[in-house]
C-alpha atoms as a PDB file:
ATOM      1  CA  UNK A   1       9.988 -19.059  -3.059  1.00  0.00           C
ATOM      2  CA  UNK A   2       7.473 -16.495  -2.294  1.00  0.00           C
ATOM      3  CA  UNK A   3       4.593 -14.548  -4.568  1.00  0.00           C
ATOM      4  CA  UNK A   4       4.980 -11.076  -4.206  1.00  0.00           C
ATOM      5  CA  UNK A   5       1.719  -9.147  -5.001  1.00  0.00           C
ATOM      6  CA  UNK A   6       2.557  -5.249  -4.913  1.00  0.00           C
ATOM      7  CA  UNK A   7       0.750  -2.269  -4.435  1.00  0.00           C
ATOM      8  CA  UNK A   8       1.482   1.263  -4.516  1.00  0.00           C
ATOM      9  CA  UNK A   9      -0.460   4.390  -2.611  1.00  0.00           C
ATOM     10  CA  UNK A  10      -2.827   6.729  -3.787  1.00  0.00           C
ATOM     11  CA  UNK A  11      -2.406   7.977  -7.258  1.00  0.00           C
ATOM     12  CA  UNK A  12       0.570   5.308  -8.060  1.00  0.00           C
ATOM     13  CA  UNK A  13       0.802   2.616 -10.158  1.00  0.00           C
ATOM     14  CA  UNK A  14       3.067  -1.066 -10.483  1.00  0.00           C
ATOM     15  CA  UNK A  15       5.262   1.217 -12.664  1.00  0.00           C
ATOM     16  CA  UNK A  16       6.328   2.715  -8.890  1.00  0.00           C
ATOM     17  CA  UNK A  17       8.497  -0.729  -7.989  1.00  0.00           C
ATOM     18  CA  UNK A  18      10.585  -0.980 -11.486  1.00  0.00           C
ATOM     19  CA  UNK A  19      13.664  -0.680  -9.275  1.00  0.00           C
ATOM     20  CA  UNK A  20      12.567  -2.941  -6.053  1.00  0.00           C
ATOM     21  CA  UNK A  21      11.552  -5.877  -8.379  1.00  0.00           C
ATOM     22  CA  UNK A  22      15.202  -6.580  -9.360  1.00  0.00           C
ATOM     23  CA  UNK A  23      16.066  -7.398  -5.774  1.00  0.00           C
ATOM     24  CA  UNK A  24      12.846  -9.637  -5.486  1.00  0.00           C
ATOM     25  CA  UNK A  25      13.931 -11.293  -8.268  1.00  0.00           C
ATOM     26  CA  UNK A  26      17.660 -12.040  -7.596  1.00  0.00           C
ATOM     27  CA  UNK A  27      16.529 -13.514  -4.411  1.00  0.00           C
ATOM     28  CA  UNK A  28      14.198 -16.086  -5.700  1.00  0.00           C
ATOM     29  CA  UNK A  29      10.815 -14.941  -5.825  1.00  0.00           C
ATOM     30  CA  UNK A  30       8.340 -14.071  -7.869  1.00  0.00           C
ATOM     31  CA  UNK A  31       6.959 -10.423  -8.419  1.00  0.00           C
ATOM     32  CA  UNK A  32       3.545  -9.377  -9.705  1.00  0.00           C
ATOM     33  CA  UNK A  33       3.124  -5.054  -9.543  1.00  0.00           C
ATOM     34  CA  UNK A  34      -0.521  -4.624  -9.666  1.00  0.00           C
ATOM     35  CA  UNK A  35      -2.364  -1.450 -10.800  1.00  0.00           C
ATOM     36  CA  UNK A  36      -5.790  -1.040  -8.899  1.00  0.00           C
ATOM     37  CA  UNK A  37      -8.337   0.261 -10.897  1.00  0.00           C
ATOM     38  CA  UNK A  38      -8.709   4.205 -11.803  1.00  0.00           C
ATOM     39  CA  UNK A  39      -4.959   4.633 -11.885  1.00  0.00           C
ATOM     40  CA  UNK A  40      -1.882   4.603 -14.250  1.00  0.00           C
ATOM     41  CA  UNK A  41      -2.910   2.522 -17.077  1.00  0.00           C
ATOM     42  CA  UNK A  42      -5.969   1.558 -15.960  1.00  0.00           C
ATOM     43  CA  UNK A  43      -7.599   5.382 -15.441  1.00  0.00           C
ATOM     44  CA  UNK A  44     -10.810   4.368 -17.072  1.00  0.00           C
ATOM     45  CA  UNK A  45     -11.336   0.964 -15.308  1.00  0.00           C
ATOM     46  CA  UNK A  46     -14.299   0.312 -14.447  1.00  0.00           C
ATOM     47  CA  UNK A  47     -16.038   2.200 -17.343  1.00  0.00           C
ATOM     48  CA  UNK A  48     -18.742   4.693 -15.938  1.00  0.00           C
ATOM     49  CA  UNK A  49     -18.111   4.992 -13.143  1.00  0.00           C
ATOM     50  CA  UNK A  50     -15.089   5.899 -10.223  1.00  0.00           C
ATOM     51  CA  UNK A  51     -13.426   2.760  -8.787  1.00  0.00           C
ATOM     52  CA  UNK A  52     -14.082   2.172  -5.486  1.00  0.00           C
ATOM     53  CA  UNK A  53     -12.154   0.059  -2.359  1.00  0.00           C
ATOM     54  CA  UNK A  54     -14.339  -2.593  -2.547  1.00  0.00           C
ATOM     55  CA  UNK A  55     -13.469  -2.693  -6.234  1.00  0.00           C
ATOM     56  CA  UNK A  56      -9.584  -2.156  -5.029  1.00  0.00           C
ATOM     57  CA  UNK A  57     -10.003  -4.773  -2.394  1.00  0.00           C
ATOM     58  CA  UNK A  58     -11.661  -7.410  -5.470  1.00  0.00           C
ATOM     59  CA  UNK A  59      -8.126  -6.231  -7.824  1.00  0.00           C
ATOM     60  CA  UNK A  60      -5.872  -7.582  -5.460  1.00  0.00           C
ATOM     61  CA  UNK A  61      -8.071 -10.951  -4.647  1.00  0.00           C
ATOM     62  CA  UNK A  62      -8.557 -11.329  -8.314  1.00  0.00           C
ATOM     63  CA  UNK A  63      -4.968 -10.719  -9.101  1.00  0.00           C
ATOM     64  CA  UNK A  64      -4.191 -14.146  -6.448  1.00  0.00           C
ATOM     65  CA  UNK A  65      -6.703 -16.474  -7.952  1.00  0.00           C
ATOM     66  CA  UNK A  66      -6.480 -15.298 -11.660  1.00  0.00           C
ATOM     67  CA  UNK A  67      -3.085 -16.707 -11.005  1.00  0.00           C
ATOM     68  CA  UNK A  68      -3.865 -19.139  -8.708  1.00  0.00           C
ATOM     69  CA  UNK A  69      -0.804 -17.505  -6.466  1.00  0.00           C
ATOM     70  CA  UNK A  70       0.461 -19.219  -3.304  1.00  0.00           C
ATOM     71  CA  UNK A  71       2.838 -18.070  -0.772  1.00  0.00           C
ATOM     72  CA  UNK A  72       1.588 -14.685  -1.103  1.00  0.00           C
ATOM     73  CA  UNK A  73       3.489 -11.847   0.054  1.00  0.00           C
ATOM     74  CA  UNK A  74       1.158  -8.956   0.022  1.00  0.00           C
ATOM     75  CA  UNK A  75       2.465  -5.247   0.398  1.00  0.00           C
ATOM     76  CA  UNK A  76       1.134  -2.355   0.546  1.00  0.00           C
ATOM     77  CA  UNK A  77       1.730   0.912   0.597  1.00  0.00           C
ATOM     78  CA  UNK A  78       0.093   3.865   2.266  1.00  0.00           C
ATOM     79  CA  UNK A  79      -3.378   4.260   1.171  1.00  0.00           C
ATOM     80  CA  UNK A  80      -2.926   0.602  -0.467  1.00  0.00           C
ATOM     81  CA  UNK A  81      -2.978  -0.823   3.144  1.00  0.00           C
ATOM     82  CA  UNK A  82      -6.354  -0.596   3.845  1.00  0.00           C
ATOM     83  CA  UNK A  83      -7.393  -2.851   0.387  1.00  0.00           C
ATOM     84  CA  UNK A  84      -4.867  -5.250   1.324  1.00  0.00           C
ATOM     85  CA  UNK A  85      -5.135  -5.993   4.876  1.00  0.00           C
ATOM     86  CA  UNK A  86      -8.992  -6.677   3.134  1.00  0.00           C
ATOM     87  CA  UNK A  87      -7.255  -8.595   0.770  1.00  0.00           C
ATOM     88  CA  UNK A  88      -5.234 -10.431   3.333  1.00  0.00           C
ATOM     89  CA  UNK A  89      -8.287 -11.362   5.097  1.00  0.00           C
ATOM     90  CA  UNK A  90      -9.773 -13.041   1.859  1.00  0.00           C
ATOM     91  CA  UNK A  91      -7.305 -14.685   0.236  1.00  0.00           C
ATOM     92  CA  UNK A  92      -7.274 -17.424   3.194  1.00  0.00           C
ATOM     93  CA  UNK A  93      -3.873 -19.932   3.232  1.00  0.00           C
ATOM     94  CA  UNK A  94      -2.599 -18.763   0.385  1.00  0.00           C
ATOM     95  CA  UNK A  95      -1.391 -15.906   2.339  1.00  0.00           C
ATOM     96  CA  UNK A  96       2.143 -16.340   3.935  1.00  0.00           C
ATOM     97  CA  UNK A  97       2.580 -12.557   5.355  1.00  0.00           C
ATOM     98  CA  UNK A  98       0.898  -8.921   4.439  1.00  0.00           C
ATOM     99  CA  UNK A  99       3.208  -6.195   4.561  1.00  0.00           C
ATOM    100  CA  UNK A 100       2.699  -2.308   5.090  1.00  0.00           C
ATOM    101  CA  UNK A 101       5.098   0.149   4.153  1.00  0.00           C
ATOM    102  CA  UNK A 102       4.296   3.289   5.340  1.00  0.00           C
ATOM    103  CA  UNK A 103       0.660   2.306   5.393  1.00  0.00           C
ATOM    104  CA  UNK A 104      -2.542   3.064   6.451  1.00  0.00           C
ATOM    105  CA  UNK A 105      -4.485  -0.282   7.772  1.00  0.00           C
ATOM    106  CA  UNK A 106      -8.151  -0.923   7.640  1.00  0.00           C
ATOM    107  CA  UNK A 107     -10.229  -0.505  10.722  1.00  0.00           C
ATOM    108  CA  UNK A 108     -13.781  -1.712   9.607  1.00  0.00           C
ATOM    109  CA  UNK A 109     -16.415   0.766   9.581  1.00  0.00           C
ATOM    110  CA  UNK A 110     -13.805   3.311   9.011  1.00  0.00           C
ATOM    111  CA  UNK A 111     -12.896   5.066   5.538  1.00  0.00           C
ATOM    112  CA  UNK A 112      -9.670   6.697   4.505  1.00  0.00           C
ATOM    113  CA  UNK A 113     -11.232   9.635   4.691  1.00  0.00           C
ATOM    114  CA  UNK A 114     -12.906   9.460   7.765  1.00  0.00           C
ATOM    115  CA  UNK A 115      -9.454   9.006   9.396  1.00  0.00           C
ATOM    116  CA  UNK A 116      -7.418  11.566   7.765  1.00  0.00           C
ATOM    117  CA  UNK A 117      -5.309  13.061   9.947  1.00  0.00           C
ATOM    118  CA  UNK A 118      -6.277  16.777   9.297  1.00  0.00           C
ATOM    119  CA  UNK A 119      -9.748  15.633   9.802  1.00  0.00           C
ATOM    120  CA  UNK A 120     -12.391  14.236   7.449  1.00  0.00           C
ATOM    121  CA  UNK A 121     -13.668  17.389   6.171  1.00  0.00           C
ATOM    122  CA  UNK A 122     -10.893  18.541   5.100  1.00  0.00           C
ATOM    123  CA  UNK A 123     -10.117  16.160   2.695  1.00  0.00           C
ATOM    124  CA  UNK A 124     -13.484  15.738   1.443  1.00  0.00           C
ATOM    125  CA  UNK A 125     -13.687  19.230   0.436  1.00  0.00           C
ATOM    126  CA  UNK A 126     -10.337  18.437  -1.510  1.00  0.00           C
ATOM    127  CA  UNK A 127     -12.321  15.672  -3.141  1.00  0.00           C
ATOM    128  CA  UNK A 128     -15.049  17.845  -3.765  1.00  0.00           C
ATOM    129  CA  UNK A 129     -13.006  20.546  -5.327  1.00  0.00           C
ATOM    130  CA  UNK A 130     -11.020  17.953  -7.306  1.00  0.00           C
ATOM    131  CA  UNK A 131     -14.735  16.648  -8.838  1.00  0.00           C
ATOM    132  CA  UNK A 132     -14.641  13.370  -7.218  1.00  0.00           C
ATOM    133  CA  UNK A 133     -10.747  12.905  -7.597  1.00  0.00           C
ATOM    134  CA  UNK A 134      -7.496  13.445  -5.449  1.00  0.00           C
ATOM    135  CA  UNK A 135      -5.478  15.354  -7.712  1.00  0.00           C
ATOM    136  CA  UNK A 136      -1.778  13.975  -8.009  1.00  0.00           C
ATOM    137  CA  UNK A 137       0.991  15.254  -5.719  1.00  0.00           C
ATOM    138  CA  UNK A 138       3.677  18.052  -6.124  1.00  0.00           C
ATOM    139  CA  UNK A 139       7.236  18.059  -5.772  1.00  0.00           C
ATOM    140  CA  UNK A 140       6.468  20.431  -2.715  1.00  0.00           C
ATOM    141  CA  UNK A 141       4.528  17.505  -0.857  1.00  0.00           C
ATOM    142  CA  UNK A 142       7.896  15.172  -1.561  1.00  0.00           C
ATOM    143  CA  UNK A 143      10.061  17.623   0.371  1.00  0.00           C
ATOM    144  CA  UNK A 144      12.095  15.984   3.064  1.00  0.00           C
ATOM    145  CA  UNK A 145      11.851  12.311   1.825  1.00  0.00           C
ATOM    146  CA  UNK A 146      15.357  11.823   0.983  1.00  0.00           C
ATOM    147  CA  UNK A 147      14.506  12.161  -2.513  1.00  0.00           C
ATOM    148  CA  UNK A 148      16.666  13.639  -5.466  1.00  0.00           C
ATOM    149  CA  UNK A 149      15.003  15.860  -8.119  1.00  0.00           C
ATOM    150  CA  UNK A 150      15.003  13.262 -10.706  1.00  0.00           C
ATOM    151  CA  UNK A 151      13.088  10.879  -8.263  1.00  0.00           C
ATOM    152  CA  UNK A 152      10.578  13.554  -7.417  1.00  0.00           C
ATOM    153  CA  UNK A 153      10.379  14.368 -10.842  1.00  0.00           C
ATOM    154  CA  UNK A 154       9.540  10.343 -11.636  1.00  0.00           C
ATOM    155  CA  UNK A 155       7.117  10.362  -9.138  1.00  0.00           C
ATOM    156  CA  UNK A 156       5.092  13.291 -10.103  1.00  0.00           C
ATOM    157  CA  UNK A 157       5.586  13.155 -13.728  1.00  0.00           C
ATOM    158  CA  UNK A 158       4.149   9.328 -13.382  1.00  0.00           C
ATOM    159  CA  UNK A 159       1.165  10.167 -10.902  1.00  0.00           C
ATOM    160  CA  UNK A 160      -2.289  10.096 -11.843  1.00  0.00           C
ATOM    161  CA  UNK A 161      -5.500  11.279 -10.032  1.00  0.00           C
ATOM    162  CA  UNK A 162      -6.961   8.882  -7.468  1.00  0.00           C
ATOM    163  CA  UNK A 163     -10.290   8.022  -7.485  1.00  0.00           C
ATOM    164  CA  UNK A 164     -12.354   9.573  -4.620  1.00  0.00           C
ATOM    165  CA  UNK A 165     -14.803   7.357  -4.059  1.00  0.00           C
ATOM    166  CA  UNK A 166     -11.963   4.423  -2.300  1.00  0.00           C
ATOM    167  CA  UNK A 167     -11.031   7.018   0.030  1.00  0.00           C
ATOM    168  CA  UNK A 168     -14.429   7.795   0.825  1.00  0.00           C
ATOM    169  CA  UNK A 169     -15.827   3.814   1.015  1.00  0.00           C
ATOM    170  CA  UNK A 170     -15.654   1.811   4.573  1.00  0.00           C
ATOM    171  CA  UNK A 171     -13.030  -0.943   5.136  1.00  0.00           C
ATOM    172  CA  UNK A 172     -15.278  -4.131   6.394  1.00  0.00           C
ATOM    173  CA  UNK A 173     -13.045  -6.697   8.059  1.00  0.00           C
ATOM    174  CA  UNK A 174     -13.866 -10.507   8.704  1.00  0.00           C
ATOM    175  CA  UNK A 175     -11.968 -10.828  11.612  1.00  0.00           C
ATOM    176  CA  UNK A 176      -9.683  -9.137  13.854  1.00  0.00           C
ATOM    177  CA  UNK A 177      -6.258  -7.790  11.711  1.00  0.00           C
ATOM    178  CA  UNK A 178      -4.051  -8.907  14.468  1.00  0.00           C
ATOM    179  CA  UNK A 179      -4.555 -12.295  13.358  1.00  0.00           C
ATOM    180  CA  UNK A 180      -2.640 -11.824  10.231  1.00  0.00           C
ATOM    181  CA  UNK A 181       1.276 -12.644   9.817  1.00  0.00           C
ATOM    182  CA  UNK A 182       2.225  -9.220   9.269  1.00  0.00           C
ATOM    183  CA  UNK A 183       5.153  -6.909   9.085  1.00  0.00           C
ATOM    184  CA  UNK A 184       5.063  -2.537   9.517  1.00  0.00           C
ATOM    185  CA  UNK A 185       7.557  -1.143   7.834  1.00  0.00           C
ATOM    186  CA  UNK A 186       7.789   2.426   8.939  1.00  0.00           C
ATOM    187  CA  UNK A 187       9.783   5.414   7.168  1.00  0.00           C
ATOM    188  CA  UNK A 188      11.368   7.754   9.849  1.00  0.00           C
ATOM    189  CA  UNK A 189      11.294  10.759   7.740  1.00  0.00           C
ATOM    190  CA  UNK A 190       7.270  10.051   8.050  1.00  0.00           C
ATOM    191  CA  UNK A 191       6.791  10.766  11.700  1.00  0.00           C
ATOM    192  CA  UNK A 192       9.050   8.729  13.653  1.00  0.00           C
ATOM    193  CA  UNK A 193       6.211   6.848  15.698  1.00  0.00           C
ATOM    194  CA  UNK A 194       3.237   4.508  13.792  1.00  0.00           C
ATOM    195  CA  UNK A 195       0.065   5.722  14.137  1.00  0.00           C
ATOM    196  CA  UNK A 196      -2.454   4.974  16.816  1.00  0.00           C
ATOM    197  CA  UNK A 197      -4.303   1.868  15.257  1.00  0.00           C
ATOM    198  CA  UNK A 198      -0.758   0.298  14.298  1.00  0.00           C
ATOM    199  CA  UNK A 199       0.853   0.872  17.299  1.00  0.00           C
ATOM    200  CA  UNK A 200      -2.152  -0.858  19.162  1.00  0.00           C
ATOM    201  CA  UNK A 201      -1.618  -3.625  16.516  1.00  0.00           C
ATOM    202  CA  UNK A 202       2.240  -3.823  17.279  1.00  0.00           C
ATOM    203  CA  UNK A 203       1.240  -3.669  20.741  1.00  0.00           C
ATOM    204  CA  UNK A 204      -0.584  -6.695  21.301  1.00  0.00           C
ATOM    205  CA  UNK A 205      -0.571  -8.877  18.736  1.00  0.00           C
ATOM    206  CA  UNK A 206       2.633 -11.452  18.732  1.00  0.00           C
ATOM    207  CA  UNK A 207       2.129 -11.775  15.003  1.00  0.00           C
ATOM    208  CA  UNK A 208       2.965  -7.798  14.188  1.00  0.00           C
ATOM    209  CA  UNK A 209       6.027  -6.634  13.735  1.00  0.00           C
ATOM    210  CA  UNK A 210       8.129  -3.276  12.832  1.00  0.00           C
ATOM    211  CA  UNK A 211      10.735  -2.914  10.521  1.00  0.00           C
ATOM    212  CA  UNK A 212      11.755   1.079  10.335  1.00  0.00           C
ATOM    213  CA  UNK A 213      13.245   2.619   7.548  1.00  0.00           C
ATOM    214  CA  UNK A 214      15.442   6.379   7.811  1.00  0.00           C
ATOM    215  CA  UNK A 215      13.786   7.353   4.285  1.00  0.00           C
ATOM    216  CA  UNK A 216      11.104   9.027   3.444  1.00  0.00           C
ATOM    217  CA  UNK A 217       7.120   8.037   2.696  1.00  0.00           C
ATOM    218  CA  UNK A 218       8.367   6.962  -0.646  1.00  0.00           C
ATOM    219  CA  UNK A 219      10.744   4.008  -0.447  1.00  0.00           C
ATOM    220  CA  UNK A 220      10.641   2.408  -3.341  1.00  0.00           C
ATOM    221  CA  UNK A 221      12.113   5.667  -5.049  1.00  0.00           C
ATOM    222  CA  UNK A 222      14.508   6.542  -2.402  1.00  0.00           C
ATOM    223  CA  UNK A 223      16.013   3.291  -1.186  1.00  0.00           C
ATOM    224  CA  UNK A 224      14.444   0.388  -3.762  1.00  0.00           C
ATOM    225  CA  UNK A 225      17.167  -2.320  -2.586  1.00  0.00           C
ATOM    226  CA  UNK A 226      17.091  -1.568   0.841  1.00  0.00           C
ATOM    227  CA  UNK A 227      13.217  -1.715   0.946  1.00  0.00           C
ATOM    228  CA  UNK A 228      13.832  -5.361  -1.277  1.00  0.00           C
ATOM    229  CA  UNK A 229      15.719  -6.625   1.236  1.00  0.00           C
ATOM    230  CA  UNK A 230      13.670  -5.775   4.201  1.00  0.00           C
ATOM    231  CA  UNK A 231      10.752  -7.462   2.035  1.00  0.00           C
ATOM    232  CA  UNK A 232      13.093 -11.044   1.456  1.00  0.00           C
ATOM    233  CA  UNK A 233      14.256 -10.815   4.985  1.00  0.00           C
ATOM    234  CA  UNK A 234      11.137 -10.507   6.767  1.00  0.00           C
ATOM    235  CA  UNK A 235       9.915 -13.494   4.447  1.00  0.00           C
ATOM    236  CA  UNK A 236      12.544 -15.336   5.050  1.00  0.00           C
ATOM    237  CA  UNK A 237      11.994 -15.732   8.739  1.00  0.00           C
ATOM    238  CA  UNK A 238       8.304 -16.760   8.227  1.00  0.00           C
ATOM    239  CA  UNK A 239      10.606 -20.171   6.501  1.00  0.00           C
ATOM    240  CA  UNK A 240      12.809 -20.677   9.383  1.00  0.00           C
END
């Protein structure tokens, strides 16, 4: 049996896996959605103030001691990577894989922001003009993610705005993230190739590997079970 700990992207929150926890479930494990701080239910967390990675990176480290998890599966998905290949880092041997869906990773020194891929600026005057926040997505941006109306309509009608100030703080890492048992899950309909820093990753460390998926950026809407059983079998062969 394995601890899942799951994480959702920018403006998303553990409502976004009701339909992948079933599969965890049936197989097993245990599942623990977690909400990072300045989303969902948990928009005015920490009081005064915008949440920040640091304080995104401290959710999902909490979340494994306050429950003194072991085993831990952690996943997360696009922005969410870069707090939980932290996370990964920090939670020592109770980690038994990290997994990114569709994911940015952390390089230290580096910000999601600062790595954007239409520049830095860009997105900072989008944070700017949003007053410090990254106002939710549209059903435009879910175009051509294999997802039907009613799952756009979930995922926008759920969506809250993301605090700024995590896409705008550095990743620091402790040690190199090729050391970590780790699995990329990439969604086809995404750009059919990872990303420079994960392809280096997949490239030369023998503890990376990639999974693809022909869905969207958005799997747990679009294909739930499928994405639950990539997530059991990829654990499963950590046991073997």
């Amino acid at each position: 049996m394995s601890n899942f700990v799951l994480v959702a992207g920018a403006w998303l929150g553990s409502w976004a896996w009701d339909e992948v926890v079933p599969g965890l479930r049936e197989a097993g494990h245990d599942v623990h959605p977690l909400t990072l701080s300045g989303l969902a239910e948990r928009q005015d967390e920490p009081a005064g103030g915008a949440a920040g990675q640091k304080t995104h990176v401290q959710d999902i480290v909490g979340e494994v001691e306050r429950l003194d998890l072991r085993d831990v599966v952690l996943v997360g998905h696009s922005y969410s990577g870069i707090p939980v290949g932290q996370a990964a880092e920090r939670i020592g041997d109770r980690l038994k894989r990290v997994v990114f869906v569709d994911a940015n990773v952390p390089v230290d020194g580096e910000s999601f922001v600062s790595t954007w891929w239409q520049g830095p600026d860009r997105l900072q005057e989008t944070l700017d003009a949003g007053g410090g926040l990254w106002e939710p997505l549209t059903a435009a941006d879910c175009a051509g993610q294999e997802l039907t109306g009613e799952q756009i309509a979930r995922l926008t009608g759920g969506a809250t705005p993301h605090p700024g100030a995590s896409l705008a703080e550095a990743a620091v890492l402790e040690r190199p993230l090729g050391e970590l048992p780790a699995t990329y899950i990439k969604c086809l309909l995404d750009g059919a190739d990872p990303h420079g820093d994960v392809a280096e990753l997949l490239a030369t460390s023998d503890r990376w590997r990639l999974v693809e998926m022909d869905t969207g950026h958005w799997p747990m809407f679009s294909r739930p079970r499928e994405l639950a059983r990539i997530l059991v079998d990829e654990t499963a062969r950590d046991s073997r």
